[in-house]
N, C-alpha and C. Protein backbone atom coordinates (compact mmCIF):
# COMPACT_ATOMS: atom_id res chain seq x y z
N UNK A 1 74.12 124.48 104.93
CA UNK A 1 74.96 123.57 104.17
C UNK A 1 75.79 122.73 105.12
N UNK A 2 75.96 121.45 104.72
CA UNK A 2 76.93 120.65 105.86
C UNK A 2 77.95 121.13 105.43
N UNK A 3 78.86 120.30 106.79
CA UNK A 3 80.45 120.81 106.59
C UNK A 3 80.81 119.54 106.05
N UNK A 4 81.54 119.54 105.40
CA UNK A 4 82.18 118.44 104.26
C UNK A 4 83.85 118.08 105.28
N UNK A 5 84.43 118.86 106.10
CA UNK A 5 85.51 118.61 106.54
C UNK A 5 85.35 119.02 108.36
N UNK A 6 86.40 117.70 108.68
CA UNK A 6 86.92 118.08 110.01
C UNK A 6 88.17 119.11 110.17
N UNK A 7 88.42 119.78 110.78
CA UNK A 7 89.82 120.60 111.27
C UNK A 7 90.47 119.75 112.24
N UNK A 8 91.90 119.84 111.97
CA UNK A 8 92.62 118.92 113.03
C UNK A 8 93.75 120.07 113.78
N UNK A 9 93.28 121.13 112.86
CA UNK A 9 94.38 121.95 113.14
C UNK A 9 94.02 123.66 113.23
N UNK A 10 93.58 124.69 113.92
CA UNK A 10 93.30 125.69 113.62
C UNK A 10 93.77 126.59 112.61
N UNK A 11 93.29 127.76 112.00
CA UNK A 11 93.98 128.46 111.44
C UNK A 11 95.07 128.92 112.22
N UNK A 12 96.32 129.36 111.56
CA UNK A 12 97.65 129.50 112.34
C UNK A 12 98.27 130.33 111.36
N UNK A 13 99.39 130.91 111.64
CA UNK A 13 99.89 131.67 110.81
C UNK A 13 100.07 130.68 109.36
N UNK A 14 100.49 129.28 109.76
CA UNK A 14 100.92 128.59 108.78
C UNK A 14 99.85 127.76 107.82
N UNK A 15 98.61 128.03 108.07
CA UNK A 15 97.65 127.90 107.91
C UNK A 15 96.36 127.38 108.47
N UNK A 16 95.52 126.24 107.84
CA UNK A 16 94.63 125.19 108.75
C UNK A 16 94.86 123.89 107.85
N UNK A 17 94.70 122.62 108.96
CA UNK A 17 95.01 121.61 108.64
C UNK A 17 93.12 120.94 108.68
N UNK A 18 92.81 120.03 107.50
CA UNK A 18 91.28 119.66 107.49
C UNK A 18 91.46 118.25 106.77
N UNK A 19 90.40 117.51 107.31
CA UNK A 19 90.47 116.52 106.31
C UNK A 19 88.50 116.03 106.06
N UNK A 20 88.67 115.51 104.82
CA UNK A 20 87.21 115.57 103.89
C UNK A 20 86.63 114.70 104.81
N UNK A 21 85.26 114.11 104.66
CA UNK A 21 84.86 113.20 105.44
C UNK A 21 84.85 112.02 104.36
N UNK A 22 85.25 112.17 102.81
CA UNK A 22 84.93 111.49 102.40
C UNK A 22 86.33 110.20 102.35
N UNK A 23 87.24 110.90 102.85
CA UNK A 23 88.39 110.62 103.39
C UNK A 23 88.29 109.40 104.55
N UNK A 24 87.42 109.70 105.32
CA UNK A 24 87.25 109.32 106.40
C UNK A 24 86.23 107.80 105.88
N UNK A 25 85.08 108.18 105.08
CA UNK A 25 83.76 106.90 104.82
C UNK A 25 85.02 106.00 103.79
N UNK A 26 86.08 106.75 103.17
CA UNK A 26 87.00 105.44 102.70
C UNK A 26 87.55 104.31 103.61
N UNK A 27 87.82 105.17 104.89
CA UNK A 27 88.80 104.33 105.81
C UNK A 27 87.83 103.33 106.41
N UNK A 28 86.21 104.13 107.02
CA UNK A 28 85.78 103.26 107.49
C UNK A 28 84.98 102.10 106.58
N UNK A 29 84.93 102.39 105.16
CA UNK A 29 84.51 101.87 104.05
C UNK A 29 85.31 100.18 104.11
N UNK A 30 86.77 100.40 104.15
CA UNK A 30 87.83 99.39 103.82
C UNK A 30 88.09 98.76 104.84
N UNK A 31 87.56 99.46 105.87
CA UNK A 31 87.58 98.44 107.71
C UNK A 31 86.64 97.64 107.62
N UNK A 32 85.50 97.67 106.69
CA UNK A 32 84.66 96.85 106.94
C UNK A 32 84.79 95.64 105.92
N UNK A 33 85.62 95.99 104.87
CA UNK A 33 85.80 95.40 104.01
C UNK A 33 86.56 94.04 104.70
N UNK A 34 87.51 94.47 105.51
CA UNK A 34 88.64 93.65 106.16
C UNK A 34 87.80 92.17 107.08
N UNK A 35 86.86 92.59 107.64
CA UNK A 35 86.39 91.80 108.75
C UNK A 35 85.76 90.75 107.96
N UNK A 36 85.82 89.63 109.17
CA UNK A 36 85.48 88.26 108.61
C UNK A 36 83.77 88.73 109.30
N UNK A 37 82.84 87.15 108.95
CA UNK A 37 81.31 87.39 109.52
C UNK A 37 80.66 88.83 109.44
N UNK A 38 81.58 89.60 108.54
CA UNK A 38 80.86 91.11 108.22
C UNK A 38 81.08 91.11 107.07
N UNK A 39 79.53 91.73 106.42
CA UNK A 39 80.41 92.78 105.22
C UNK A 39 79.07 94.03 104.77
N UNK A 40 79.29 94.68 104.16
CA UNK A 40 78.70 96.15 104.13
C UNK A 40 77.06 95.95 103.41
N UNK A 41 76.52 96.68 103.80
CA UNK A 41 74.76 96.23 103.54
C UNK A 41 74.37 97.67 103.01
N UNK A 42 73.80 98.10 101.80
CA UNK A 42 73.16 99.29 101.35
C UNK A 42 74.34 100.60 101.18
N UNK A 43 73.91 101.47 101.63
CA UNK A 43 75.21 102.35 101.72
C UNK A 43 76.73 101.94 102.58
N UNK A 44 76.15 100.82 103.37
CA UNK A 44 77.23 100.63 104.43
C UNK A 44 77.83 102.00 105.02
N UNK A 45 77.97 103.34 104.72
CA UNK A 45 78.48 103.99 105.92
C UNK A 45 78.58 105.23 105.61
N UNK A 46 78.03 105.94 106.68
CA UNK A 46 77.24 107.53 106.75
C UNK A 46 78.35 108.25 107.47
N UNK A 47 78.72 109.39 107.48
CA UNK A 47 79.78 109.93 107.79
C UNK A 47 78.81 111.26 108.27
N UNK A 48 78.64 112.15 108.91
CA UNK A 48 77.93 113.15 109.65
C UNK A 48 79.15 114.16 110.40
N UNK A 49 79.38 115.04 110.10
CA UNK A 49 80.07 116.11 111.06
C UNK A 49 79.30 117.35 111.32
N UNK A 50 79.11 117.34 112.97
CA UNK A 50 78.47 118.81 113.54
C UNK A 50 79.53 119.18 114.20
N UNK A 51 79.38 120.50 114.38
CA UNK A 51 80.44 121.05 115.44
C UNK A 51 81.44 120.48 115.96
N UNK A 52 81.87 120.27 114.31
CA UNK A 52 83.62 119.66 114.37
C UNK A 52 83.29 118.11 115.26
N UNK A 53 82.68 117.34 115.22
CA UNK A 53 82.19 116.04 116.10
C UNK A 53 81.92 115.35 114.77
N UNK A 54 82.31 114.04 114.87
CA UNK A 54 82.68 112.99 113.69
C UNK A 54 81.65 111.86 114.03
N UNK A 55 80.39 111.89 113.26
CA UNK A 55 79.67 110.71 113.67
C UNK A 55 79.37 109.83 112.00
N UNK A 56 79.87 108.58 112.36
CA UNK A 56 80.04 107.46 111.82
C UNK A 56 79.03 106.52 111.88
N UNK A 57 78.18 105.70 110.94
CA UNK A 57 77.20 104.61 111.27
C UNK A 57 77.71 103.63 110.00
N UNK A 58 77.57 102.58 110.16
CA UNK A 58 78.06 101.39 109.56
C UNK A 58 77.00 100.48 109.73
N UNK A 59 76.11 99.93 108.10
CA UNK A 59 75.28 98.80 108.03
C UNK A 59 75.72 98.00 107.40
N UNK A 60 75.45 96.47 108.57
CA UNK A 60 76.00 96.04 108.01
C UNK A 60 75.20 93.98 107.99
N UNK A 61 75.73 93.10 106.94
CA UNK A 61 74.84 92.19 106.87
C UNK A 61 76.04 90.78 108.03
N UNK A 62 75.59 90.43 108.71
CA UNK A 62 76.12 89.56 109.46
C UNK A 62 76.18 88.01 108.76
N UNK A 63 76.84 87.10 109.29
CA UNK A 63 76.91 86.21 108.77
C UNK A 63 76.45 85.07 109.61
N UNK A 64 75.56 84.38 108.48
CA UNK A 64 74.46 83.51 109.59
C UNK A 64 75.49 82.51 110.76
N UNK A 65 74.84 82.22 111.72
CA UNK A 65 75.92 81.54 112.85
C UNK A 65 76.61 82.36 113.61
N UNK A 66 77.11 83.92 112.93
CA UNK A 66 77.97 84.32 113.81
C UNK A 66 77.32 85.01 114.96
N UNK A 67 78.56 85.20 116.47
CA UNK A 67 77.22 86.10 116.98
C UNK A 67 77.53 87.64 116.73
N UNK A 68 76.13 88.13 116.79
CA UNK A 68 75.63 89.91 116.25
C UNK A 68 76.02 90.72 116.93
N UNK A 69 76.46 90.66 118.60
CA UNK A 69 76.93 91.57 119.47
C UNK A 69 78.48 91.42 119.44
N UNK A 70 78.99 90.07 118.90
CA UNK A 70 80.79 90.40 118.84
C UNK A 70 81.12 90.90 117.68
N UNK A 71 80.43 90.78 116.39
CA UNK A 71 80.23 91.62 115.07
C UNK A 71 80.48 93.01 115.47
N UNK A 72 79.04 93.64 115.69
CA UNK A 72 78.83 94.82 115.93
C UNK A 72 79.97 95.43 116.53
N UNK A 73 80.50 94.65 117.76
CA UNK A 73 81.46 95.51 118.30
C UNK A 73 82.89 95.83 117.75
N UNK A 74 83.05 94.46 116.91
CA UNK A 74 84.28 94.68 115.94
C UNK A 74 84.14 95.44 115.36
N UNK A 75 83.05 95.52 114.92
CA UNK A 75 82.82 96.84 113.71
C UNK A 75 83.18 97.60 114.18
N UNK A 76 82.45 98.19 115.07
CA UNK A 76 83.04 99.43 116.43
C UNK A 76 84.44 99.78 116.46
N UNK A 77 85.08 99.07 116.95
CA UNK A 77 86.78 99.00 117.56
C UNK A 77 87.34 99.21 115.93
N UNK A 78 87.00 98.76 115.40
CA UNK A 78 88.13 98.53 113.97
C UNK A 78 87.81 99.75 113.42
N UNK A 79 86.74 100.11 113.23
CA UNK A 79 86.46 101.56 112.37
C UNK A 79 86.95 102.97 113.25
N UNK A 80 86.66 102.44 114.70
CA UNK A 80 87.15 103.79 115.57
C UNK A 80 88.50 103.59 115.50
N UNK A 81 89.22 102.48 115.54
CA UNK A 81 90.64 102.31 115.70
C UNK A 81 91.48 102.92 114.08
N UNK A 82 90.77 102.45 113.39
CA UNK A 82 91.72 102.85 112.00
C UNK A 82 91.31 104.20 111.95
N UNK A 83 90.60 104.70 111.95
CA UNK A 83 90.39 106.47 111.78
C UNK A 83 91.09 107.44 112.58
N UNK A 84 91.29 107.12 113.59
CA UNK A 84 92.43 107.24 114.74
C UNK A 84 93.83 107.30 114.53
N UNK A 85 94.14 105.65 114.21
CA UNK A 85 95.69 105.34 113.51
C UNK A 85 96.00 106.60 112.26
N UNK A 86 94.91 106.49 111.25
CA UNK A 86 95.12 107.12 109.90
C UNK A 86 95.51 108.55 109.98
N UNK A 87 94.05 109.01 111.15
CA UNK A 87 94.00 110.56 110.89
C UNK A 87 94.69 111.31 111.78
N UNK A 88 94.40 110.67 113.05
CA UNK A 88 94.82 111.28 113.87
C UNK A 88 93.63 112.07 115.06
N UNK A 89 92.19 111.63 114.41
CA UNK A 89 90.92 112.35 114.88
C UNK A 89 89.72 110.94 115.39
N UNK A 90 89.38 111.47 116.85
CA UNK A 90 89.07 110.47 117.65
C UNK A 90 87.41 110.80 117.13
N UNK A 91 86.77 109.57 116.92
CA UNK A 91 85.36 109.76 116.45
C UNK A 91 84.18 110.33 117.39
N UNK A 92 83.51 111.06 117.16
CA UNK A 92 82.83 111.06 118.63
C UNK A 92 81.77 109.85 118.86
N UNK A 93 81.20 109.08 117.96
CA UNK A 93 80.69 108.35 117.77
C UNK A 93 80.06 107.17 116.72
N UNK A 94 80.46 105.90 117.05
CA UNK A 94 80.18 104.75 115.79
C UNK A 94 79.21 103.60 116.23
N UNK A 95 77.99 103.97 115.08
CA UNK A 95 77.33 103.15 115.59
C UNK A 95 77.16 102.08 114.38
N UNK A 96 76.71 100.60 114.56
CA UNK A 96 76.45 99.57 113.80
C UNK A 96 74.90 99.85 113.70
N UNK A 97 74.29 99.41 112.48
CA UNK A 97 73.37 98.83 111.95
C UNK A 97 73.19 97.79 111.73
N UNK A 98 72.29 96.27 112.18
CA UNK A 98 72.24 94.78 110.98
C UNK A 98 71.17 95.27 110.40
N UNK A 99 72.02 95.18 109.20
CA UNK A 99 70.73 95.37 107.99
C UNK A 99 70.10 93.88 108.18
N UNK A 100 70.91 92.64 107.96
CA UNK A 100 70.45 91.26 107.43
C UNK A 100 71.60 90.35 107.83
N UNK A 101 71.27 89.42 107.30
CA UNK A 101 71.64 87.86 107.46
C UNK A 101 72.47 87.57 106.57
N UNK A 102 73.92 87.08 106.12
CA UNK A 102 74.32 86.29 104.89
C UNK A 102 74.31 84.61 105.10
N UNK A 103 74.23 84.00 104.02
CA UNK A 103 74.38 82.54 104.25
C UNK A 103 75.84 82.01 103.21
């Protein structure tokens, strides 16, 4: 069965601190929402946790004219950056997808 949550916090006397991943595909859900020459293609964004490791993928449809490698990387920075700010939990990895083209 997958794990549905990250730990940010061990069990402790005072308890354990976790957060959902679905928590997480919101934040990076609404980062993508934000960006200009982007916006979300099919599922737009897969959330994966192994051994407590946070992997993130984001598809997404570009906008004709713009370029695809300063996209992609925004995507990158903005989704690793707000999950960070929010949670407090560094991603181990975010990758972009271009699904397509918008006009």
């Amino acid at each position: 069965m997958a794990q549905d949550y990250v730990v940010l916090k061990n069990r402790s006397e005072d308890g354990m601190i976790a957060i959902n991943k679905e928590v997480i595909h919101s934040i990076a859900r609404l980062s993508l929402n934000d960006l200009e020459d982007v916006e979300p293609a099919g599922k737009a964004v897969q959330v994966r946790i192994e051994k407590n490791r946070l992997w993130i993928r984001a598809d997404i449809n570009v906008r004709y004219g713009a370029s695809v490698s300063a996209a992609c990387e925004l995507v990158q920075r903005t989704v690793y950056d707000n999950i960070l700010f929010m949670t407090g939990l560094k991603p181990y990895n975010v990758s972009v997808s271009v699904a397509g083209f918008t006009f």
